[in-house]
Protein backbone atom coordinates (compact mmCIF):
# COMPACT_ATOMS: atom_id res chain seq x y z
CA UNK A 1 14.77 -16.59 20.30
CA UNK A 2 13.95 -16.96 16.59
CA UNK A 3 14.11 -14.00 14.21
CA UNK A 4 11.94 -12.60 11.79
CA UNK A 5 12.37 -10.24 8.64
CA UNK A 6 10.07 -7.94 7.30
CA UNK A 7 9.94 -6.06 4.47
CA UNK A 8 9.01 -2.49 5.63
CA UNK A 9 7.31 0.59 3.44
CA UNK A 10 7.11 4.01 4.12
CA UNK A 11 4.51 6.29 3.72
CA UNK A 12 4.97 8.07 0.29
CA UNK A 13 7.95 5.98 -0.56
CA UNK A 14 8.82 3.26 -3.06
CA UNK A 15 12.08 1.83 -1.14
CA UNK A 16 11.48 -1.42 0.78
CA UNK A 17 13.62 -1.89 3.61
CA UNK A 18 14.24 -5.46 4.82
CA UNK A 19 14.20 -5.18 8.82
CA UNK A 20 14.88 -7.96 11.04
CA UNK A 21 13.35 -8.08 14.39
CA UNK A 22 13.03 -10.94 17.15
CA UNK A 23 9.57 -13.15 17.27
CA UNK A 24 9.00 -11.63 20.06
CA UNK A 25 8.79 -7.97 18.76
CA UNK A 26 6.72 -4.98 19.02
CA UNK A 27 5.22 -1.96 17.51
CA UNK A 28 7.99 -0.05 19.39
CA UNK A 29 10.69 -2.09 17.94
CA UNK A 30 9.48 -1.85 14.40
CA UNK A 31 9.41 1.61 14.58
CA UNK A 32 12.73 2.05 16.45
CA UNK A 33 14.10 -0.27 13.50
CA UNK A 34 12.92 1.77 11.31
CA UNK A 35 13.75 5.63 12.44
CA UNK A 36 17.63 3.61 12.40
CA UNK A 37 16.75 3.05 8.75
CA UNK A 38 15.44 6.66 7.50
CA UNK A 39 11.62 6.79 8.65
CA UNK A 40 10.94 10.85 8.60
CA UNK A 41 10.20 12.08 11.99
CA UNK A 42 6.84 13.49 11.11
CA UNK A 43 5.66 10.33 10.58
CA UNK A 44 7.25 8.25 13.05
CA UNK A 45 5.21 9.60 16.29
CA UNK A 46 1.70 9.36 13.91
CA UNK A 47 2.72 5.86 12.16
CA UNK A 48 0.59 2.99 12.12
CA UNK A 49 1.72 -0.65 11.00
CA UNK A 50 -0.67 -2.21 8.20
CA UNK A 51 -0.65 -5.36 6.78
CA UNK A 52 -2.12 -6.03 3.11
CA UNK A 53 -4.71 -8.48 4.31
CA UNK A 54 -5.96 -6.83 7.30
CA UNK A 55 -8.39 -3.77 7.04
CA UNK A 56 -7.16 -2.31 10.03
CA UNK A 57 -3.55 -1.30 11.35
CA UNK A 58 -1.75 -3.66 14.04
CA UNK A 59 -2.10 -2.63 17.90
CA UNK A 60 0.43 -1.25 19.29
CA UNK A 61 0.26 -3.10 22.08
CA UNK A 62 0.40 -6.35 21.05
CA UNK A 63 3.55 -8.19 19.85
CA UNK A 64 3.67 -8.34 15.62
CA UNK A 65 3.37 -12.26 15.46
CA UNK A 66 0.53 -12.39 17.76
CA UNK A 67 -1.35 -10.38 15.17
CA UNK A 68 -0.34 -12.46 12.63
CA UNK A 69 2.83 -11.00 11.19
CA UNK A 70 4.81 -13.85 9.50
CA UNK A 71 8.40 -14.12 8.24
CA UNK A 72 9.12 -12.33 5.22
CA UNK A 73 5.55 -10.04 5.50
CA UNK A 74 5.78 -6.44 3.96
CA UNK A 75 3.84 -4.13 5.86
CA UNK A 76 3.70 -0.44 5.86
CA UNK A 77 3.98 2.15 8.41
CA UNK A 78 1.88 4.93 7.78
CA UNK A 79 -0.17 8.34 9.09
CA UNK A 80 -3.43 7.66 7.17
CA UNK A 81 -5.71 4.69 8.50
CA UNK A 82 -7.48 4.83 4.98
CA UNK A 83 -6.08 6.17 2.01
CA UNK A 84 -8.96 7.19 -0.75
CA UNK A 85 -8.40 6.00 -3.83
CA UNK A 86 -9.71 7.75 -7.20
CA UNK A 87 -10.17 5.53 -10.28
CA UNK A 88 -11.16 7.06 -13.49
CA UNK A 89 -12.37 5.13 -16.89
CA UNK A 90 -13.84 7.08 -20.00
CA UNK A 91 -17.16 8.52 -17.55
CA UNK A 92 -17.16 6.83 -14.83
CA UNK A 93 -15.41 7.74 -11.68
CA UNK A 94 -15.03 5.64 -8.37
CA UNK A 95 -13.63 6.43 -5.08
CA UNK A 96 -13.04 3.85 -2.29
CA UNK A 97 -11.01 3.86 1.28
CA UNK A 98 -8.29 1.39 1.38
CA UNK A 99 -5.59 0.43 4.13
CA UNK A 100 -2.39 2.40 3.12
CA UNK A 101 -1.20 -1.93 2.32
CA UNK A 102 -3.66 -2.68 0.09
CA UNK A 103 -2.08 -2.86 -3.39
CA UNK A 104 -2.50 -1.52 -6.63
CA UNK A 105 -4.00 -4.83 -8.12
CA UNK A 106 -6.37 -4.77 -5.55
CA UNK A 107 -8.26 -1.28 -5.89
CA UNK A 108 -7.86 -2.21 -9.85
CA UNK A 109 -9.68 -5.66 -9.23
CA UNK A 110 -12.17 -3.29 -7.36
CA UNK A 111 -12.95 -0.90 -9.55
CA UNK A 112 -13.56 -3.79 -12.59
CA UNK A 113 -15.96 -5.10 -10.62
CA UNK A 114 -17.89 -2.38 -9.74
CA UNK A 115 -17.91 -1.18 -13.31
CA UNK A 116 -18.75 -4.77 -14.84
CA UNK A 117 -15.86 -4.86 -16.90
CA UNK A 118 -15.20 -8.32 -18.57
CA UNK A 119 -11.79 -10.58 -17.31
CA UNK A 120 -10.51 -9.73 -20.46
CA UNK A 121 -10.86 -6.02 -21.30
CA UNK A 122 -9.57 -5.99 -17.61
CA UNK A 123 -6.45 -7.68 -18.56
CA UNK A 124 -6.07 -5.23 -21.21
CA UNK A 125 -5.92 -2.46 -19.17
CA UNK A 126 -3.63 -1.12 -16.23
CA UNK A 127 -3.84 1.68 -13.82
CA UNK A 128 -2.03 4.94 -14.03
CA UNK A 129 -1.34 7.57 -11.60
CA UNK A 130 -3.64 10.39 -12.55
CA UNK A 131 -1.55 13.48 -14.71
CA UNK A 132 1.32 11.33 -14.97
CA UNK A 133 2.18 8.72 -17.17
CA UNK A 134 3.59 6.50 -14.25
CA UNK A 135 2.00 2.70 -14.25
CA UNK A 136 2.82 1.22 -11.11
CA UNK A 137 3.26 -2.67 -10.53
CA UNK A 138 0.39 -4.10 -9.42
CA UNK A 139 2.48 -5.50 -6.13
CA UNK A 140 2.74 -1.81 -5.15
CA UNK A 141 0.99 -0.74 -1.69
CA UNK A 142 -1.06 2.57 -2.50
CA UNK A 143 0.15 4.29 0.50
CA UNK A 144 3.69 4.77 -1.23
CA UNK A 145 2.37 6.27 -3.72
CA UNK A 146 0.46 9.21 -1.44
CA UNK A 147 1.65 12.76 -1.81
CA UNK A 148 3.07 14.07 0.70
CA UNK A 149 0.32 15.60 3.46
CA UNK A 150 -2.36 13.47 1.71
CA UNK A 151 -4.34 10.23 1.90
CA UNK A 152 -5.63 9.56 -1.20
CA UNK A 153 -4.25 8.82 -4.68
CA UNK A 154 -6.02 9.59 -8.02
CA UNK A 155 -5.70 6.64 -10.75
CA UNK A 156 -7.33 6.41 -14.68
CA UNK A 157 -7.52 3.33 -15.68
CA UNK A 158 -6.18 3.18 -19.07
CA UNK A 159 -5.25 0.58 -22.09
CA UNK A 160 -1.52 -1.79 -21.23
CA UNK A 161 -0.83 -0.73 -25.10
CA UNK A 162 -2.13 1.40 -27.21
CA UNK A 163 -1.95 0.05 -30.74
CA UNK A 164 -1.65 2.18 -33.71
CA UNK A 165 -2.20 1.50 -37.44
């Protein structure tokens, strides 16, 4: 029996635990790896396993590699099937539902697009949680960065650096 490791999100939380599980394993065993390693219990009996590429969470009842899970994967357990996400830019204000995996780089190469922003004001600009002044990496799965009780996450999309003179 081979092993495999994952690197595992929670819902509404930046730590990334690295679990490792047989080739053989299940939704049951991902989630029973993962209550061992601090998942809350009000999510654990709601959680659903996501995978960045895939719009929709994993089945239950079908073992992880069948689905397509690979060695060294992150995926994310979480409550929401979609998580809304808000982006912001001078007037203009989008809103698309994303899996809780999808990343940060990936609603901001959205919301470019669907403002027609040029390749490279977009690499001149970065998104930022809404109210905050918090830039996350563009590796970062929007469903840790949920409030608690929610599925969506408000961003503005705002200059990398602001220069002065």
């Amino acid at each position: 029996m081979n092993k495999i490791t994952l690197f595992v999100q929670f819902e509404g939380s930046s730590t990334i635990e690295l679990i490792e599980l047989s080739d053989t394993a299940t939704f049951a065993d991902l989630i029973r790896s993962a209550v061992e390693r601090g998942l809350p219990d009000d999510i654990r009996n709601e959680a659903l396993i996501f995978l960045e590429e895939k719009e929709d969470p994993l089945d239950a009842a079908i073992p992880l590699i069948a689905q397509g899970v690979k060695h060294k994967d992150r995926v994310i357990l979480h409550r929401c099937k979609r998580v809304e996400a808000s982006v912001a830019f001078n007037a203009r204000l989008e809103q698309r539902k994303f899996n809780p995996a999808a990343t940060v780089g990936r609603v901001k190469r959205w919301f470019v697009k669907e403002i027609g922003m040029t390749p490279v004001d977009a690499s001149e600009h970065v998104l930022q949680i809404t109210g905050t002044s918090h830039r996350p990496d563009e590796d970062v799965s929007i469903g840790t960065l949920v409030a608690k009780g929610t599925c969506s996450v408000e961003f503005t999309l705002v200059p990398r650096k602001r220069v002065e003179g």
